[in-house]
PDB file of N, CA and C in Angstrom:
ATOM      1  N   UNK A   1      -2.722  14.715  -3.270  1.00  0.00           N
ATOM      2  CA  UNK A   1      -3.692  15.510  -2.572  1.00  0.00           C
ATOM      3  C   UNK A   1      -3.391  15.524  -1.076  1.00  0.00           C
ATOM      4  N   UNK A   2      -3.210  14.617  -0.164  1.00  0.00           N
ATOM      5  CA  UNK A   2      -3.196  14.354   1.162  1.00  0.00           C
ATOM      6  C   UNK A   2      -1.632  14.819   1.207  1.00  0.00           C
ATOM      7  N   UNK A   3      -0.606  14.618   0.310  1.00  0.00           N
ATOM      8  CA  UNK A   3       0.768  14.889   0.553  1.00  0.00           C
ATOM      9  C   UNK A   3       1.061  16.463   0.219  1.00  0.00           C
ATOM     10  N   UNK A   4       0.105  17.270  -0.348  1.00  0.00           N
ATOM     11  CA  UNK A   4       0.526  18.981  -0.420  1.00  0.00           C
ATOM     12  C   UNK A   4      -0.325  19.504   0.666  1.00  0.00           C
ATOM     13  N   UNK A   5      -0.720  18.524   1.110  1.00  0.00           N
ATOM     14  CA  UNK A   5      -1.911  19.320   2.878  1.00  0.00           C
ATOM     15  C   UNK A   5      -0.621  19.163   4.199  1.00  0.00           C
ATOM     16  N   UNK A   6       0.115  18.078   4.331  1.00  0.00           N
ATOM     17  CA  UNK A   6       1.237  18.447   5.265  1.00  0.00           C
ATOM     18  C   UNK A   6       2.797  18.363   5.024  1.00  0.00           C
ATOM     19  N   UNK A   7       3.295  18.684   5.314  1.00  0.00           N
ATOM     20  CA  UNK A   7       4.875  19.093   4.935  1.00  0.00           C
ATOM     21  C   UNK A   7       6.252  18.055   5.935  1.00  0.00           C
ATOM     22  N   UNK A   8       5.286  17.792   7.438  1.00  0.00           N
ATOM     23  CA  UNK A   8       5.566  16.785   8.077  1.00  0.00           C
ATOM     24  C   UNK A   8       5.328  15.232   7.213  1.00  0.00           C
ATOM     25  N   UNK A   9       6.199  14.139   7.956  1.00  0.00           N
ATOM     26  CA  UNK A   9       6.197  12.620   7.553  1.00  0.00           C
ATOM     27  C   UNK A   9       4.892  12.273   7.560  1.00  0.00           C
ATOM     28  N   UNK A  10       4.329  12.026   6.551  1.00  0.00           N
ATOM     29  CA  UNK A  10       2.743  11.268   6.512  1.00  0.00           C
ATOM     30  C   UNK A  10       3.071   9.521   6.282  1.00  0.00           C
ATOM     31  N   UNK A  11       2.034   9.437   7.044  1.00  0.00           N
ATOM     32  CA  UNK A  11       1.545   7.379   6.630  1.00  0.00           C
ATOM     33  C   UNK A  11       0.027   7.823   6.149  1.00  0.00           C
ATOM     34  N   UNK A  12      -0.495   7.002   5.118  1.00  0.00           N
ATOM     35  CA  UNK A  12      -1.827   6.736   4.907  1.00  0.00           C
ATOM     36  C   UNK A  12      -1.873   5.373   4.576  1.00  0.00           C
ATOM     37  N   UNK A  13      -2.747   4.133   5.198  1.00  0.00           N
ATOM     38  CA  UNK A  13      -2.428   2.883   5.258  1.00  0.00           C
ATOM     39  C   UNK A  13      -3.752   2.480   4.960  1.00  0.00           C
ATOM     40  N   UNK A  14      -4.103   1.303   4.545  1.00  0.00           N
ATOM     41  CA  UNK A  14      -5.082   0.471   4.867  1.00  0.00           C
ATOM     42  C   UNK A  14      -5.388  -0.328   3.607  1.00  0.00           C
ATOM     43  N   UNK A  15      -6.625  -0.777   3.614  1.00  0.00           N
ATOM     44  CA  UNK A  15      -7.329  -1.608   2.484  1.00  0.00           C
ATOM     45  C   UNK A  15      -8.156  -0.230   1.557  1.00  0.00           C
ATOM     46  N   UNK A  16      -7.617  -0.119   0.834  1.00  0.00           N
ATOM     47  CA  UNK A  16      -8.072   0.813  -0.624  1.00  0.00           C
ATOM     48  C   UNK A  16      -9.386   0.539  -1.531  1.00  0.00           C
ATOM     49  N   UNK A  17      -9.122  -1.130  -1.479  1.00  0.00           N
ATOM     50  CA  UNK A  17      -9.816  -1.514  -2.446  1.00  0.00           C
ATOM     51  C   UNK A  17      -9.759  -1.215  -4.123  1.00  0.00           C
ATOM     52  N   UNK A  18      -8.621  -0.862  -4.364  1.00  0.00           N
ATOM     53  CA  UNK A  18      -8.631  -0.151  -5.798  1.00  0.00           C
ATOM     54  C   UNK A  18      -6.882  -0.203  -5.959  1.00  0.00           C
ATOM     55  N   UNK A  19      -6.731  -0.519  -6.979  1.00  0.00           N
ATOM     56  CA  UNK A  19      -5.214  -0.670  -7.316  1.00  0.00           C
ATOM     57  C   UNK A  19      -4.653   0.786  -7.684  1.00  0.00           C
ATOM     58  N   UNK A  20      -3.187   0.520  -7.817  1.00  0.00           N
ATOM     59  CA  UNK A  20      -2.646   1.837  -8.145  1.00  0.00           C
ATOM     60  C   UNK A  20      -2.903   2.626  -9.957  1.00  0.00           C
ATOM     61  N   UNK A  21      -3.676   1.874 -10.229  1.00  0.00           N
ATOM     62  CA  UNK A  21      -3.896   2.691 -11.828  1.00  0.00           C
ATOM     63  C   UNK A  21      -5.491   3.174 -11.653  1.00  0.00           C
ATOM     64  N   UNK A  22      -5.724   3.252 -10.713  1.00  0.00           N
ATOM     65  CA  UNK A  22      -7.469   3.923 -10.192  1.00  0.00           C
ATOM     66  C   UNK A  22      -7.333   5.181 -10.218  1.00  0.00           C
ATOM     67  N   UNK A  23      -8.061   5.819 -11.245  1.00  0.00           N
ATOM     68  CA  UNK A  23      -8.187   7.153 -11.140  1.00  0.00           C
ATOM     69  C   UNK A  23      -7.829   8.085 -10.128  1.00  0.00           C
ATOM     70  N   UNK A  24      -9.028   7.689  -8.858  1.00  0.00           N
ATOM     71  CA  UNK A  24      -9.042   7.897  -7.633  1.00  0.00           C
ATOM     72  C   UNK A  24      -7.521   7.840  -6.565  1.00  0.00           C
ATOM     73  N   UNK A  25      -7.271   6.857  -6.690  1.00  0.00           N
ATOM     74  CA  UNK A  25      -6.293   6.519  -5.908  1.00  0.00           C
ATOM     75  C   UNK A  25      -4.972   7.141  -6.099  1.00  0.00           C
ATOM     76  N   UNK A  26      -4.947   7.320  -7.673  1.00  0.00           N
ATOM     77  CA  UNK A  26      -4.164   8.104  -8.418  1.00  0.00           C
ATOM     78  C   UNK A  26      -3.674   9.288  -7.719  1.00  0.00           C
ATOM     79  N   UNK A  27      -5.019  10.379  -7.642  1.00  0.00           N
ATOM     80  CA  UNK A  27      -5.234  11.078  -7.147  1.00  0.00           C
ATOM     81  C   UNK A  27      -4.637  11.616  -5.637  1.00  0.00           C
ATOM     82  N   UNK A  28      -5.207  10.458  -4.987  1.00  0.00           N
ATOM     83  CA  UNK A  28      -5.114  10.569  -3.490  1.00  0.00           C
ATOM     84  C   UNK A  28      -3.998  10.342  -3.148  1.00  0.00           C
ATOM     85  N   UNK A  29      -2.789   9.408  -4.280  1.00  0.00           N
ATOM     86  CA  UNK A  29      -1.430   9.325  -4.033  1.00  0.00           C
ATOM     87  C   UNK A  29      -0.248   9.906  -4.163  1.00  0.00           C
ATOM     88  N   UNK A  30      -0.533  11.197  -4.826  1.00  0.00           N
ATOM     89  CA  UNK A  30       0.162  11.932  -5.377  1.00  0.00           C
ATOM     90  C   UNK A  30       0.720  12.806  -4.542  1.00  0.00           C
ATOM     91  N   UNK A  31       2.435  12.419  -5.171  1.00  0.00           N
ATOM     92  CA  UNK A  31       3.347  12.960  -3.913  1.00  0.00           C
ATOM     93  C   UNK A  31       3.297  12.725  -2.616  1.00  0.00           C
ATOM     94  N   UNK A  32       2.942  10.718  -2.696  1.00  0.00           N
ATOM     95  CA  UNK A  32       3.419   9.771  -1.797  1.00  0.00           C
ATOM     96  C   UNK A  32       4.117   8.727  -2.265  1.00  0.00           C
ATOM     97  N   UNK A  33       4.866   8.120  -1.343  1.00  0.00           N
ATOM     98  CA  UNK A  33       5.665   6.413  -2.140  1.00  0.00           C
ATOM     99  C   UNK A  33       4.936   5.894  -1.507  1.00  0.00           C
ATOM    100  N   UNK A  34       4.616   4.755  -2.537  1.00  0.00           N
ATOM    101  CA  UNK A  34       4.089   3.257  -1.766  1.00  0.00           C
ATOM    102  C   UNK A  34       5.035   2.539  -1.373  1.00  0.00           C
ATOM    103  N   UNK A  35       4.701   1.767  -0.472  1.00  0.00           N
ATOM    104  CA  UNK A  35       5.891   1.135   0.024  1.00  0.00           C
ATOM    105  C   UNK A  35       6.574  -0.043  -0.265  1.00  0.00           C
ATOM    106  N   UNK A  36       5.219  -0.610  -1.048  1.00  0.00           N
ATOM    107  CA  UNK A  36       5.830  -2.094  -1.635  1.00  0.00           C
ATOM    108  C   UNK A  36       6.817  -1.861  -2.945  1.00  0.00           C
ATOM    109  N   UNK A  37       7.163  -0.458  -3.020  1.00  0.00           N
ATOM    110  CA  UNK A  37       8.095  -0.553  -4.411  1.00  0.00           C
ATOM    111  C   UNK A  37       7.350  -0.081  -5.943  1.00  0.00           C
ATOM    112  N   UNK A  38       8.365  -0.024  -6.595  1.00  0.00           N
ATOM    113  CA  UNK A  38       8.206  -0.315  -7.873  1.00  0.00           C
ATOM    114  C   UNK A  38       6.891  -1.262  -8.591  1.00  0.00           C
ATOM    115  N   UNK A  39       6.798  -2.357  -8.084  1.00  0.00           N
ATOM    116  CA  UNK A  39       6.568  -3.759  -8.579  1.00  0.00           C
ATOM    117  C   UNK A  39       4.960  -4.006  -7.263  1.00  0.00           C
ATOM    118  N   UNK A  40       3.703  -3.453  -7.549  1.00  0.00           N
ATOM    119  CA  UNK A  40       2.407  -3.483  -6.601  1.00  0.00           C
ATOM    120  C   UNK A  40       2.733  -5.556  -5.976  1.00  0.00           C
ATOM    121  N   UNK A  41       2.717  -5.093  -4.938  1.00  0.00           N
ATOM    122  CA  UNK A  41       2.226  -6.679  -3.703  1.00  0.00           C
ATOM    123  C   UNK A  41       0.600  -7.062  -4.595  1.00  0.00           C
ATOM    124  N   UNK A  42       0.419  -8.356  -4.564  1.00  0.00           N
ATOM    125  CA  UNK A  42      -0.683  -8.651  -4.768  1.00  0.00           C
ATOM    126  C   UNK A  42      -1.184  -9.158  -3.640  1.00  0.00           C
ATOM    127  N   UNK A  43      -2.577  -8.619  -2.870  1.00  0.00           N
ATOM    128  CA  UNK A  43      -3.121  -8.846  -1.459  1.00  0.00           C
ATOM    129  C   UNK A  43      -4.359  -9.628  -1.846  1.00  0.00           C
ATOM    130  N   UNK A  44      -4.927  -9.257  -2.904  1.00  0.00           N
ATOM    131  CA  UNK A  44      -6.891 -10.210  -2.841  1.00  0.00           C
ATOM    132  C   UNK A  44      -6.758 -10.890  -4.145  1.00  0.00           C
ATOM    133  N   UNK A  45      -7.183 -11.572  -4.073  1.00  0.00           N
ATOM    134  CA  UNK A  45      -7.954 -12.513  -3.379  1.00  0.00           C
ATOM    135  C   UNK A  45      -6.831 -13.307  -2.657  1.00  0.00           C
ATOM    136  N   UNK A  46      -6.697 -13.332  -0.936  1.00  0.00           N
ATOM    137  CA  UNK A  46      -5.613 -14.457  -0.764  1.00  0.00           C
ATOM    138  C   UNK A  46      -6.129 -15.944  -0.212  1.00  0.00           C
ATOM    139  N   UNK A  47      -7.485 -15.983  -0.324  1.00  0.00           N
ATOM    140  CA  UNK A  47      -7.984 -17.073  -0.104  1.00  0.00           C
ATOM    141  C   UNK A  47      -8.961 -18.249  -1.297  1.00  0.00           C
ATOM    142  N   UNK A  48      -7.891 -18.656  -2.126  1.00  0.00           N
ATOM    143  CA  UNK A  48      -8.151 -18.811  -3.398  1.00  0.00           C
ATOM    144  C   UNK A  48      -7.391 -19.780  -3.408  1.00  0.00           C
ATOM    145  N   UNK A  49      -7.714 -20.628  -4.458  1.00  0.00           N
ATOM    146  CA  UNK A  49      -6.282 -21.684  -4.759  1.00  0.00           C
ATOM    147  C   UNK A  49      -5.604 -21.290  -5.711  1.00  0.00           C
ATOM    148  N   UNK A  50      -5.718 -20.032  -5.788  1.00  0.00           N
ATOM    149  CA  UNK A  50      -4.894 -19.276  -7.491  1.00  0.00           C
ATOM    150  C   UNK A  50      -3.657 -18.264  -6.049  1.00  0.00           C
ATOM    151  N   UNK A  51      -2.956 -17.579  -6.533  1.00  0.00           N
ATOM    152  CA  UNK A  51      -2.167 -16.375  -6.085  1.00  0.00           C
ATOM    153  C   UNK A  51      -3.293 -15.258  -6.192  1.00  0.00           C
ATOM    154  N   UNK A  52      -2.940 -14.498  -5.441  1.00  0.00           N
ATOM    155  CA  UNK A  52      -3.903 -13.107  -5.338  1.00  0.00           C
ATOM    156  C   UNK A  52      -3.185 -12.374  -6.580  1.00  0.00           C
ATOM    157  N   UNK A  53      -4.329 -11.738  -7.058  1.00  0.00           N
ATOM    158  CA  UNK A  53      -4.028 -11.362  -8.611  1.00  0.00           C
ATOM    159  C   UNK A  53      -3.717  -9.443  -8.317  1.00  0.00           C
ATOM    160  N   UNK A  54      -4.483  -8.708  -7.108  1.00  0.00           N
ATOM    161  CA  UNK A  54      -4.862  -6.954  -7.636  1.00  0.00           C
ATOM    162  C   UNK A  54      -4.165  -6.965  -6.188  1.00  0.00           C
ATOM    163  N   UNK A  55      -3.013  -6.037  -6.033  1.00  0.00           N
ATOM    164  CA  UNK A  55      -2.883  -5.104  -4.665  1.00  0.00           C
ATOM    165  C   UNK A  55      -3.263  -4.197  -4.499  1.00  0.00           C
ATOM    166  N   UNK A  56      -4.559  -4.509  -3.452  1.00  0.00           N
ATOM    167  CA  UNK A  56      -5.407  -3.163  -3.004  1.00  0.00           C
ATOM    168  C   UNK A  56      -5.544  -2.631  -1.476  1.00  0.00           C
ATOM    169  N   UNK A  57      -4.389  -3.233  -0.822  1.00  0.00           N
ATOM    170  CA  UNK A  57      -3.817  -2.544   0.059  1.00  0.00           C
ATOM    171  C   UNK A  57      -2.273  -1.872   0.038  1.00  0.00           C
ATOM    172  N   UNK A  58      -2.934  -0.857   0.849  1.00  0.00           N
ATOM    173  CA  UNK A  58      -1.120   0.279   0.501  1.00  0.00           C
ATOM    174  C   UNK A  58      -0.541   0.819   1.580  1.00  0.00           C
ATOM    175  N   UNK A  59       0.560   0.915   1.687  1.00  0.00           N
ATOM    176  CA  UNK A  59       1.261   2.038   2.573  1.00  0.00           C
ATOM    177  C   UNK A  59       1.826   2.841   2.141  1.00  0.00           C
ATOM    178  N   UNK A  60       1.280   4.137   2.155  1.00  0.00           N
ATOM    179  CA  UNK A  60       1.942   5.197   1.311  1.00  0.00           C
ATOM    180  C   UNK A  60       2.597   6.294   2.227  1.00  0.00           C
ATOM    181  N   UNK A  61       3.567   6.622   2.075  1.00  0.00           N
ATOM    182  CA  UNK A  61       4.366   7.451   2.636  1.00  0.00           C
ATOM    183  C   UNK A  61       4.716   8.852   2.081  1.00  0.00           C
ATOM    184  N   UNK A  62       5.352  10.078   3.100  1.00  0.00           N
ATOM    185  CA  UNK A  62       5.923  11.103   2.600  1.00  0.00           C
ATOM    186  C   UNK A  62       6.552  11.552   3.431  1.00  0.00           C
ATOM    187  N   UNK A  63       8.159  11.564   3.090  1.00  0.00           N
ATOM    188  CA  UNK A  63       9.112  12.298   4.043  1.00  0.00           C
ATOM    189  C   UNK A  63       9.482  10.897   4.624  1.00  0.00           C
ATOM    190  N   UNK A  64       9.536   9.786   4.411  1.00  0.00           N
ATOM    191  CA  UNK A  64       9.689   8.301   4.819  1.00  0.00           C
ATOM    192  C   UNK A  64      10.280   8.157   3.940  1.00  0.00           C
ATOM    193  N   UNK A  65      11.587   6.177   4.096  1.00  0.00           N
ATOM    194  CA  UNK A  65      11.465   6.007   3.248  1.00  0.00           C
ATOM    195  C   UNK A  65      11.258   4.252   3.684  1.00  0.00           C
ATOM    196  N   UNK A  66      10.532   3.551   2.799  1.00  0.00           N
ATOM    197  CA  UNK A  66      10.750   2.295   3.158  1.00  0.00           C
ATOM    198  C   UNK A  66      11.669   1.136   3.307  1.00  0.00           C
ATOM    199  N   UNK A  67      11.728   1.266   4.279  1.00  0.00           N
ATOM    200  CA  UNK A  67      13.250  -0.330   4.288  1.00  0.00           C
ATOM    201  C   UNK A  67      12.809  -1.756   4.174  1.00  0.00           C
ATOM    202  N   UNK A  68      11.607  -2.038   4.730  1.00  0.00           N
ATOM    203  CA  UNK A  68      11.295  -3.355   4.569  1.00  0.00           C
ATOM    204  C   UNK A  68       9.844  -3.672   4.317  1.00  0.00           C
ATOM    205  N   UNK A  69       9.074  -4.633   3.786  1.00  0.00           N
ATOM    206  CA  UNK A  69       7.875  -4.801   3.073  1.00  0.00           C
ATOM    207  C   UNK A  69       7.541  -5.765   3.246  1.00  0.00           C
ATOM    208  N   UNK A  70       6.665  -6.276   3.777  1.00  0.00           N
ATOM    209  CA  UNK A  70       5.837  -7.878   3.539  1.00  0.00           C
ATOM    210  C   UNK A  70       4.674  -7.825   3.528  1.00  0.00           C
ATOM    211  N   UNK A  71       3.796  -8.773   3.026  1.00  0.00           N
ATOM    212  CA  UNK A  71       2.789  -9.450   2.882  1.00  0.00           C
ATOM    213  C   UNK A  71       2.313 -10.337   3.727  1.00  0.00           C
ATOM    214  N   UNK A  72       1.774 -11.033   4.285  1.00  0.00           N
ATOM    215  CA  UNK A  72       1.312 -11.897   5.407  1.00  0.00           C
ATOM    216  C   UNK A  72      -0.014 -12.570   5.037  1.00  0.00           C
ATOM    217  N   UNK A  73      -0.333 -13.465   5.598  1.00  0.00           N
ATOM    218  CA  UNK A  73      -1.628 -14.059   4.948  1.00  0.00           C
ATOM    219  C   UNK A  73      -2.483 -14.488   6.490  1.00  0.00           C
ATOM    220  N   UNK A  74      -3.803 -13.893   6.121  1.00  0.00           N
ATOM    221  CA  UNK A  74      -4.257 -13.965   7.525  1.00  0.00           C
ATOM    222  C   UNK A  74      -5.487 -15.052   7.055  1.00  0.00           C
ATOM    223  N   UNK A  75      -5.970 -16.018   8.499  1.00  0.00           N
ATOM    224  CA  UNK A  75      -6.519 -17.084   8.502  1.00  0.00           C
ATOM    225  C   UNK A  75      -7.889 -16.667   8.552  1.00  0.00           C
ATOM    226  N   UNK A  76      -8.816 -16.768   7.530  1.00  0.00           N
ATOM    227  CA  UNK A  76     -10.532 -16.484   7.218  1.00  0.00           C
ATOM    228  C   UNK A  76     -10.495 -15.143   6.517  1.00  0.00           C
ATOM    229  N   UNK A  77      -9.180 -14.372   6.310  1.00  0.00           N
ATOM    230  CA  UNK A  77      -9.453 -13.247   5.340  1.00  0.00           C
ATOM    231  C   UNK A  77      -9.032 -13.490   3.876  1.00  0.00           C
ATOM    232  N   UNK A  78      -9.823 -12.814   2.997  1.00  0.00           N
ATOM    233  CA  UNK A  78      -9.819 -12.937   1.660  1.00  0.00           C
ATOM    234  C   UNK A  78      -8.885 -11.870   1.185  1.00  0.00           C
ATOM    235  N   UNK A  79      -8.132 -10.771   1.888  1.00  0.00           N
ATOM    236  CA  UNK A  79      -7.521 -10.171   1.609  1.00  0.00           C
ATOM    237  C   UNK A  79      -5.663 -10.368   2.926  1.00  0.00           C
ATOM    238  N   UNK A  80      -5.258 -10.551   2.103  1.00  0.00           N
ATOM    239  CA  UNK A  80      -3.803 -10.297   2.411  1.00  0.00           C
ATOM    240  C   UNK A  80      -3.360  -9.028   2.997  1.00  0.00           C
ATOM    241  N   UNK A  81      -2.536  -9.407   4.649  1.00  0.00           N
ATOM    242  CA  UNK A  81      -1.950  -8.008   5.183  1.00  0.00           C
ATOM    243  C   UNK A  81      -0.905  -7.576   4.885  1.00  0.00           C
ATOM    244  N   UNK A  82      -0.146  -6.158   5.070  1.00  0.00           N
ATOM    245  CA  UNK A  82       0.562  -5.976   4.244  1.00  0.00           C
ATOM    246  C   UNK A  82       1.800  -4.934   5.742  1.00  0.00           C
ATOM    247  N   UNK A  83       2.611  -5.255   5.622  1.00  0.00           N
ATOM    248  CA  UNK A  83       3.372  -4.490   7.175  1.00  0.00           C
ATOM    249  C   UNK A  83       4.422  -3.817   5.948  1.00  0.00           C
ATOM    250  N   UNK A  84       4.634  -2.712   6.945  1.00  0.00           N
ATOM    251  CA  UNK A  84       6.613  -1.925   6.357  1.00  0.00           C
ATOM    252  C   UNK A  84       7.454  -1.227   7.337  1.00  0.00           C
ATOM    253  N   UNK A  85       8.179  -1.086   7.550  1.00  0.00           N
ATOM    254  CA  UNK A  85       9.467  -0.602   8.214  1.00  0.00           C
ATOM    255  C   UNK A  85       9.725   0.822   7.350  1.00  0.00           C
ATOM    256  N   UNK A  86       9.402   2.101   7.857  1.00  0.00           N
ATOM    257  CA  UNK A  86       9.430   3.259   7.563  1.00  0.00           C
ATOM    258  C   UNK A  86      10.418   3.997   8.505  1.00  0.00           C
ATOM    259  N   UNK A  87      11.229   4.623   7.778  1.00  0.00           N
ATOM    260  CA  UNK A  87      12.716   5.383   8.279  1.00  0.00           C
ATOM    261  C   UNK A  87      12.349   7.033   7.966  1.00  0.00           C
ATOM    262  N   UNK A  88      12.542   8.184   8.890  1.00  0.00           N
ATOM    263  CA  UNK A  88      12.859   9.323   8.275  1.00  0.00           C
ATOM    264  C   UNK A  88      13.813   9.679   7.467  1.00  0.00           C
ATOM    265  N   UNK A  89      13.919  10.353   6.135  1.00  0.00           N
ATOM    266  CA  UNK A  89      14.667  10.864   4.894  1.00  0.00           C
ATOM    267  C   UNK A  89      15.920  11.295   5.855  1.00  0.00           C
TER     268      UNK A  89
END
């Protein structure tokens, strides 16, 4: 949806709250790459004594492509940050 509105390099970033098999998100991603790949980052819960189980933050791109990806863990948040290194095609 957001990727047939411009034809220029898009970023749409943030906390989603909703993984990539969400209807919604589905939706809103279409004919963008995420950036973590193939294989969803798991970001929440990161303040747990388990591993964070759902990645529900994204960087989705178009006309990008991603070179580099991390995860980060920030001190009093329950959700995990997520950075990328975006190149023009």
């Amino acid at each position: 949806m957001v990727a047939k509105q411009f034809r220029c390099p898009t970023i749409v970033a943030g906390d989603f709250n909703s993984v990539r098999a969400h209807p919604d998100f589905r939706s809103l991603s279409t004919g963008l790459l995420d950036a973590d790949g193939v294989w969803p980052v798991a970001t929440w819960p990161a303040n747990r004594s388990h591993a964070p189980q759902a990645g529900t933050e994204h960087i989705l791109a178009r006309n990008l492509e991603p070179t580099q990806f991390q995860s980060l863990n920030i001190k009093g948040s329950d959700h995990s940050a997520i950075t990328a290194t975006l190149v023009g095609q």
